[in-house]
Protein backbone atom coordinates (compact mmCIF):
# COMPACT_ATOMS: atom_id res chain seq x y z
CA UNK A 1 100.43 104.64 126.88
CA UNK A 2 98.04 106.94 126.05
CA UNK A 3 99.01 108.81 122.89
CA UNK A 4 97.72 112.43 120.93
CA UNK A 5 98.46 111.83 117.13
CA UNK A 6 98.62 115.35 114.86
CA UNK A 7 99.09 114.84 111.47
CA UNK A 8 97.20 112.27 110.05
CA UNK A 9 98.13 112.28 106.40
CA UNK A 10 100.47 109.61 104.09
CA UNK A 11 102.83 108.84 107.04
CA UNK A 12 101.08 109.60 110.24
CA UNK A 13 98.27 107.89 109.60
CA UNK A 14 99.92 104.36 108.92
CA UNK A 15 101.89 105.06 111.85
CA UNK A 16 99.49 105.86 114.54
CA UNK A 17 97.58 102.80 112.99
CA UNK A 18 100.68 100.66 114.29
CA UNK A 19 100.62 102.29 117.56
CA UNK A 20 96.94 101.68 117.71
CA UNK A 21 96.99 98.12 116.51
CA UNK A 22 100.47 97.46 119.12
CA UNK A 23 97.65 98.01 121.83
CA UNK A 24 97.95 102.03 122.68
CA UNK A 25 95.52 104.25 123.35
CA UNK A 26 95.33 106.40 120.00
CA UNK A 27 94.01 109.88 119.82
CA UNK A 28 94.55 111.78 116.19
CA UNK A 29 93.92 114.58 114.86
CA UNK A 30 94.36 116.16 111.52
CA UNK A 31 93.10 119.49 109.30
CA UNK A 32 91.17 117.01 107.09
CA UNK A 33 88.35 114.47 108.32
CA UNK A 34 90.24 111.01 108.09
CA UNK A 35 89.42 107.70 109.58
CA UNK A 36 92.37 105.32 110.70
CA UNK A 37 92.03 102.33 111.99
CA UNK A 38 91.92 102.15 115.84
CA UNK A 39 92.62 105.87 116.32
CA UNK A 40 89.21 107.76 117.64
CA UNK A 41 89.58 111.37 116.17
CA UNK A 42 89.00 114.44 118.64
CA UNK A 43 87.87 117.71 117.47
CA UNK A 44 91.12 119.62 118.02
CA UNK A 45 94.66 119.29 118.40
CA UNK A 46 94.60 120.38 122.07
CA UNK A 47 92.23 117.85 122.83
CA UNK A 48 94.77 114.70 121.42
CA UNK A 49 97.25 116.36 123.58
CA UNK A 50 95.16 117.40 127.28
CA UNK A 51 95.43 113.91 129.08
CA UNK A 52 98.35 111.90 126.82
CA UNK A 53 101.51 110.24 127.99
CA UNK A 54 102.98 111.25 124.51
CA UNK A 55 102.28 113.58 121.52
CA UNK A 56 103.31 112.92 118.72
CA UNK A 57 103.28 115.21 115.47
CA UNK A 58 103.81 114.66 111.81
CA UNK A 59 103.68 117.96 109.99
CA UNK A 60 104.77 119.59 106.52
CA UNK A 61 107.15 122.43 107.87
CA UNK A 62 108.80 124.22 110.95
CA UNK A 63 106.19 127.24 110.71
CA UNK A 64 103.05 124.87 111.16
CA UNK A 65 105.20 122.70 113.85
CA UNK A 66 105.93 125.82 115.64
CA UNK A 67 102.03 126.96 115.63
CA UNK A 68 100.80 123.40 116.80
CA UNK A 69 103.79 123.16 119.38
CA UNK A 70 102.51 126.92 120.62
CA UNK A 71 98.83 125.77 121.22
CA UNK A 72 99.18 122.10 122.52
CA UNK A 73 101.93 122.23 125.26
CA UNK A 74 100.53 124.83 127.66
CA UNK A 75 97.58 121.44 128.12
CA UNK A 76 99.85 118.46 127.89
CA UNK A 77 100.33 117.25 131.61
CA UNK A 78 103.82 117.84 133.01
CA UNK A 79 106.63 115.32 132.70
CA UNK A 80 104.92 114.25 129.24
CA UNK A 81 107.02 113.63 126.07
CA UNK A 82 106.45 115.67 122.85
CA UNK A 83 107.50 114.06 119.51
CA UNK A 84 108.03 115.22 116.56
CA UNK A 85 109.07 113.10 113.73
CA UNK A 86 108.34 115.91 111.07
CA UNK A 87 111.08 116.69 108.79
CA UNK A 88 111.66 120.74 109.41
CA UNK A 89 114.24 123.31 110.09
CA UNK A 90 116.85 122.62 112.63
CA UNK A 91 116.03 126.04 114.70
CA UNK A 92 111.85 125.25 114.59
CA UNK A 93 113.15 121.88 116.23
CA UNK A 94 115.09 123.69 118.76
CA UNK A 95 112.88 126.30 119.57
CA UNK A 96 110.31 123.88 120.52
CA UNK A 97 112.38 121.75 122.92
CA UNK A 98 113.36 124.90 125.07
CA UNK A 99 109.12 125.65 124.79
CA UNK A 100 108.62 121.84 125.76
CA UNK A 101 111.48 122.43 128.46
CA UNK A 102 110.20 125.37 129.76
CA UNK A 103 106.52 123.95 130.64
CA UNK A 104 108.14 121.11 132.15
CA UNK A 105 107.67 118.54 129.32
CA UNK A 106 110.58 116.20 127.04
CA UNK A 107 110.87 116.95 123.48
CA UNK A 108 112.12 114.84 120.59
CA UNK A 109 112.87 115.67 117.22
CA UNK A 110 112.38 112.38 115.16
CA UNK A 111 112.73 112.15 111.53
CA UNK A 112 112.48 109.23 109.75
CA UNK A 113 113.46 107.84 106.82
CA UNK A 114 111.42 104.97 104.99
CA UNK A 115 108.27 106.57 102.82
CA UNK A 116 104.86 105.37 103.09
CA UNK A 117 106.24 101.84 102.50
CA UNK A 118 107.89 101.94 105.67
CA UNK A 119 105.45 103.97 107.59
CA UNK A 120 102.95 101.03 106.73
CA UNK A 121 105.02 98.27 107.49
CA UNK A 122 106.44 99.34 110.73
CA UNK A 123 109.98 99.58 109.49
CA UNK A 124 111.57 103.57 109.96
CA UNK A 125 114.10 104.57 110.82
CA UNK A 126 114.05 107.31 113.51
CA UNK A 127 116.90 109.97 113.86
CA UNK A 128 116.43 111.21 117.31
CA UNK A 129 117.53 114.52 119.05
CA UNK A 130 116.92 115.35 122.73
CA UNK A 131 116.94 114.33 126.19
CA UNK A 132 118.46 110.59 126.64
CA UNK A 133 115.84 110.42 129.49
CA UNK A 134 113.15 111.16 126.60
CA UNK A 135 114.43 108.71 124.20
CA UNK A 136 113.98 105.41 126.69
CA UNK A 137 110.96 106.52 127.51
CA UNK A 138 109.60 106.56 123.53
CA UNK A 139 111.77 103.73 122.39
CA UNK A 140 109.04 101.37 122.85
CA UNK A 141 107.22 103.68 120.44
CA UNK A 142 109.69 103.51 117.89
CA UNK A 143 110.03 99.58 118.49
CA UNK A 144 106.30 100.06 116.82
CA UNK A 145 106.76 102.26 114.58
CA UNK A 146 110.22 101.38 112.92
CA UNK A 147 113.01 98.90 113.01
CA UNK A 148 115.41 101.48 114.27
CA UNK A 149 116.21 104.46 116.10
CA UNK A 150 119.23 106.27 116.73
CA UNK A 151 119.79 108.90 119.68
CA UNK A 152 122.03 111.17 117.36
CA UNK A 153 122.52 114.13 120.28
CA UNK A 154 120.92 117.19 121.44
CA UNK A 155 117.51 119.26 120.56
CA UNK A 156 118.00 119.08 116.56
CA UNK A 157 120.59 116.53 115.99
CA UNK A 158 118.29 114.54 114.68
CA UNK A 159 116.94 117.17 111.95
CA UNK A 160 120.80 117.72 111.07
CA UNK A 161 121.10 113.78 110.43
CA UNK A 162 118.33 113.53 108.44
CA UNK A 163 118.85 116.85 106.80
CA UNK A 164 122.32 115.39 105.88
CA UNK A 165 121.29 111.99 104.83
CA UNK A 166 118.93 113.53 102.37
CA UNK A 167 121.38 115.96 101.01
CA UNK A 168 123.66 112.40 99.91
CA UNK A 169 120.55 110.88 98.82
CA UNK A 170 119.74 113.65 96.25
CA UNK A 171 123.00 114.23 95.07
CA UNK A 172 123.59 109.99 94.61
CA UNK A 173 120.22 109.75 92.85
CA UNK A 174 121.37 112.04 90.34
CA UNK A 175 124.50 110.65 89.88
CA UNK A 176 122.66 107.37 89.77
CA UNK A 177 120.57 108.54 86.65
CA UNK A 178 123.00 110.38 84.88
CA UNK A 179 125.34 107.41 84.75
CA UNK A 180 122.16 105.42 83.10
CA UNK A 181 121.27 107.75 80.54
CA UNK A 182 125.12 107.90 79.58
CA UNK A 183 124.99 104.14 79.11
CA UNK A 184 121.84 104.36 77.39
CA UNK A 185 123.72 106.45 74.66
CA UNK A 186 126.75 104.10 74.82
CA UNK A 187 124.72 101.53 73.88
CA UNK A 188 125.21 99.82 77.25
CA UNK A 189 122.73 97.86 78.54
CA UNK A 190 120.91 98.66 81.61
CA UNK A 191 120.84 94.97 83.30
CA UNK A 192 124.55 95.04 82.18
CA UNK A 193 125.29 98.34 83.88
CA UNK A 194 123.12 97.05 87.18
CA UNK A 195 125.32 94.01 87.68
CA UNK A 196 128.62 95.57 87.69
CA UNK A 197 127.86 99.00 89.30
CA UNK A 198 125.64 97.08 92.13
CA UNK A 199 128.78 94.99 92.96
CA UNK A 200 131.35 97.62 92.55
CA UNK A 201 132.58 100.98 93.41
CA UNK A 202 129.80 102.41 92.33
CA UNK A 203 127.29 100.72 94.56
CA UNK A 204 124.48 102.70 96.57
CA UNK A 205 121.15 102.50 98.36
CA UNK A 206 119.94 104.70 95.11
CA UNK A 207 121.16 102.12 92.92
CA UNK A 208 121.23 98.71 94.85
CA UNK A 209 117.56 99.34 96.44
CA UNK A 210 115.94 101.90 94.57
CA UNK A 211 117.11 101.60 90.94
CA UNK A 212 115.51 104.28 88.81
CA UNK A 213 115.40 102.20 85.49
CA UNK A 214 112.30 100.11 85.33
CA UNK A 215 113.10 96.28 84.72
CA UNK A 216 115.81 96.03 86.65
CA UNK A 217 117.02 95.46 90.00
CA UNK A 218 114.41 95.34 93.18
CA UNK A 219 111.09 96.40 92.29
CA UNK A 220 111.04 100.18 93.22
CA UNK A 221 109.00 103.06 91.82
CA UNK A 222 110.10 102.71 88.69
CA UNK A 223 108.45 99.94 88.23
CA UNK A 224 104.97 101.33 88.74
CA UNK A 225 104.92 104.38 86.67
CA UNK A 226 107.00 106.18 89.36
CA UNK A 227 104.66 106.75 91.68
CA UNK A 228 105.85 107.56 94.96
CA UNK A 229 107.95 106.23 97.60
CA UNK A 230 108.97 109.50 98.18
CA UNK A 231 107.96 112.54 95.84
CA UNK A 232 110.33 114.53 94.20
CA UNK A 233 108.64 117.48 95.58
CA UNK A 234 109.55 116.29 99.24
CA UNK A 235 113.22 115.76 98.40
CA UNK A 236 113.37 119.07 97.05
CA UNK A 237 112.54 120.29 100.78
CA UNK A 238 114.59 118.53 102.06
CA UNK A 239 117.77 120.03 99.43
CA UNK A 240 115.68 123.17 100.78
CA UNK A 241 116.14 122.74 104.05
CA UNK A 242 120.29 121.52 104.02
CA UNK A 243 121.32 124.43 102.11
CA UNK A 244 119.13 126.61 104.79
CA UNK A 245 120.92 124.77 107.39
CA UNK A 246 124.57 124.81 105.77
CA UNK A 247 123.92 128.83 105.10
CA UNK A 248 123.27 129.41 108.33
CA UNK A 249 126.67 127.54 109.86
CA UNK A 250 128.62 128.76 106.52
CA UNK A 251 129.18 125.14 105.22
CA UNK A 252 130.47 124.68 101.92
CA UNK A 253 128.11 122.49 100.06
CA UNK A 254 128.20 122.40 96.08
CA UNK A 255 127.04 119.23 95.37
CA UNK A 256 123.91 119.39 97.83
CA UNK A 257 123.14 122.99 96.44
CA UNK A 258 123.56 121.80 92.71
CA UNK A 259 121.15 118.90 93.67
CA UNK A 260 118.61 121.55 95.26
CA UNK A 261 118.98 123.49 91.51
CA UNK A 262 118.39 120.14 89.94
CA UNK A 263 115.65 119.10 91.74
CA UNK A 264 113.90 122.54 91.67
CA UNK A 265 113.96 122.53 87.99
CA UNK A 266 112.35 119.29 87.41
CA UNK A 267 109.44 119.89 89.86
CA UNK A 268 108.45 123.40 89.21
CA UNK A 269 109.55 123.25 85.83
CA UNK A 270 109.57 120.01 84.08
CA UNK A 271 106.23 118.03 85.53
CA UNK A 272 108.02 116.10 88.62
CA UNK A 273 105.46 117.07 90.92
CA UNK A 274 103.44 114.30 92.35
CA UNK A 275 106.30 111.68 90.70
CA UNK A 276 108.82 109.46 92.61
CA UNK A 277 112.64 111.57 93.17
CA UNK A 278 113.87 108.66 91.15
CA UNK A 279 111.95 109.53 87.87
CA UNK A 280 114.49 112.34 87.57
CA UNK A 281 116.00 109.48 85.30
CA UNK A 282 113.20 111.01 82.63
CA UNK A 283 115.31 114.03 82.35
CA UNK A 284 118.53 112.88 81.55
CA UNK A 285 117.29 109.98 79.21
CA UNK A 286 115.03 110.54 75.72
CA UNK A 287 114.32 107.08 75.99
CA UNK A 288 111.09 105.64 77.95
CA UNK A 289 113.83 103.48 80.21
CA UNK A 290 111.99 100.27 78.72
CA UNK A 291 114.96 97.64 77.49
């Protein structure tokens, strides 16, 4: 396929390097000058987009999605497939599809889950709302791309699954680091608390995969100075964006909004920006996490 690639930051370029390397023509563009390997950069967005078989975006919010979606598909070439695997508002995810629809093109909205690890290694995981016609055509694409991709429904399903899967994520990291920095003061040992939560009720992705007390478990962020995986700053927009979406269908939500509150105050307020979500550990614990 021939593919236009906007967004060519932490994730998107690693990504349209895979396409690229998997034997697709690559065309990228970004706001920045950035080289990736086997992508040729064009001067504009519309020009990634004029001749491809597939666009594919990777942007920081609905508003610039909705601006790049506005000047690229009046060129793409009818019957073409837009895809966006930003993470954004459901309704900028559905008002592009019904732009996409109505100049004749397929639209996707792809999250994905995985970081910059997983962007690298070819191993997302896509959350996929749209046409079904539109997702067989792409698959291929997210064969390259990720290890996995589920067709969750309709234009924005896939924004409310990964909206939704965030929202748990938050709330069990917390959880996650509150229940260390207890132990911590009831003179529990961390390795101690690892082995019995990580094979008991208490096991999670946050604590089984991801543990945020360096030394033990998998090797994670914590073990290199927390440096993201996944900022804390990007999992407070995503807190941001589920209690947008649960406002606007009057869900009840009091652990995801609490997480939101939690997370806010540690990035804007007590240095988080630029760490890993999982040094959050640093404010419930006095201790340096080193046992």
């Amino acid at each position: 396929m021939k593919i236009g690639f906007i967004g060519l930051g932490n994730m998107g370029a690693p990504m349209a390097a895979n396409l690229a390397a998997a034997g697709h023509e690559v065309w990228g563009f970004d706001q920045i000058d950035v080289t990736v390997p086997g992508v040729s950069i064009a001067p504009s967005a519309r020009d990634t987009a004029e001749q491809a078989d597939v666009v594919i975006t990777m942007l920081p919010n609905g508003e610039i999605l909705r601006s790049v979606a506005h000047d690229v598909l009046p060129v793409m070439q009818p019957g073409a497939s837009f895809l966006d695997c930003s993470t954004v508002d459901v309704d900028s995810s559905r008002s592009v599809a019904d732009l996409a629809s109505q100049s004749g093109l397929l639209a996707l909205d792809a999250p994905v889950s995985g970081g910059i690890t997983g962007a690298a290694a070819g191993t997302l995981t896509f959350m996929v709302g749209g046409p079904v016609k539109a997702f067989e055509r792409v698959l291929p694409l997210f064969d390259i791309m990720g290890q996995k991709a589920v067709h969750c429904g309709d234009a924005g399903a896939g924004q409310a699954a990964k909206i939704c899967n965030n929202m748990i994520l938050g709330a069990t990291m917390i959880a996650t680091c509150e229940a260390f920095a207890l132990a911590d003061k009831l003179d529990l040992d961390r390795q101690k608390m690892f082995d019995v939560v990580s094979t008991s009720s208490g096991y999670s992705w946050s604590m089984n995969a991801y543990c945020p007390a360096p030394g033990v478990g998998p090797q994670s962020p914590a073990d290199n100075g927390y440096q993201p995986g996944f900022a804390a700053e990007l999992m407070l927009k995503d807190l941001n964006l589920s209690q947008q979406a649960a406002a606007a269908v009057n869900a009840e939500t009091p652990m995801g909004k609490h997480a939101q509150q939690i997370y806010a105050q540690f990035v804007e307020n007590e240095n988080g920006m630029g760490l890993d979500f999982s040094a959050i550990l640093q404010k419930f614990s006095q201790q340096d996490g080193e046992h």
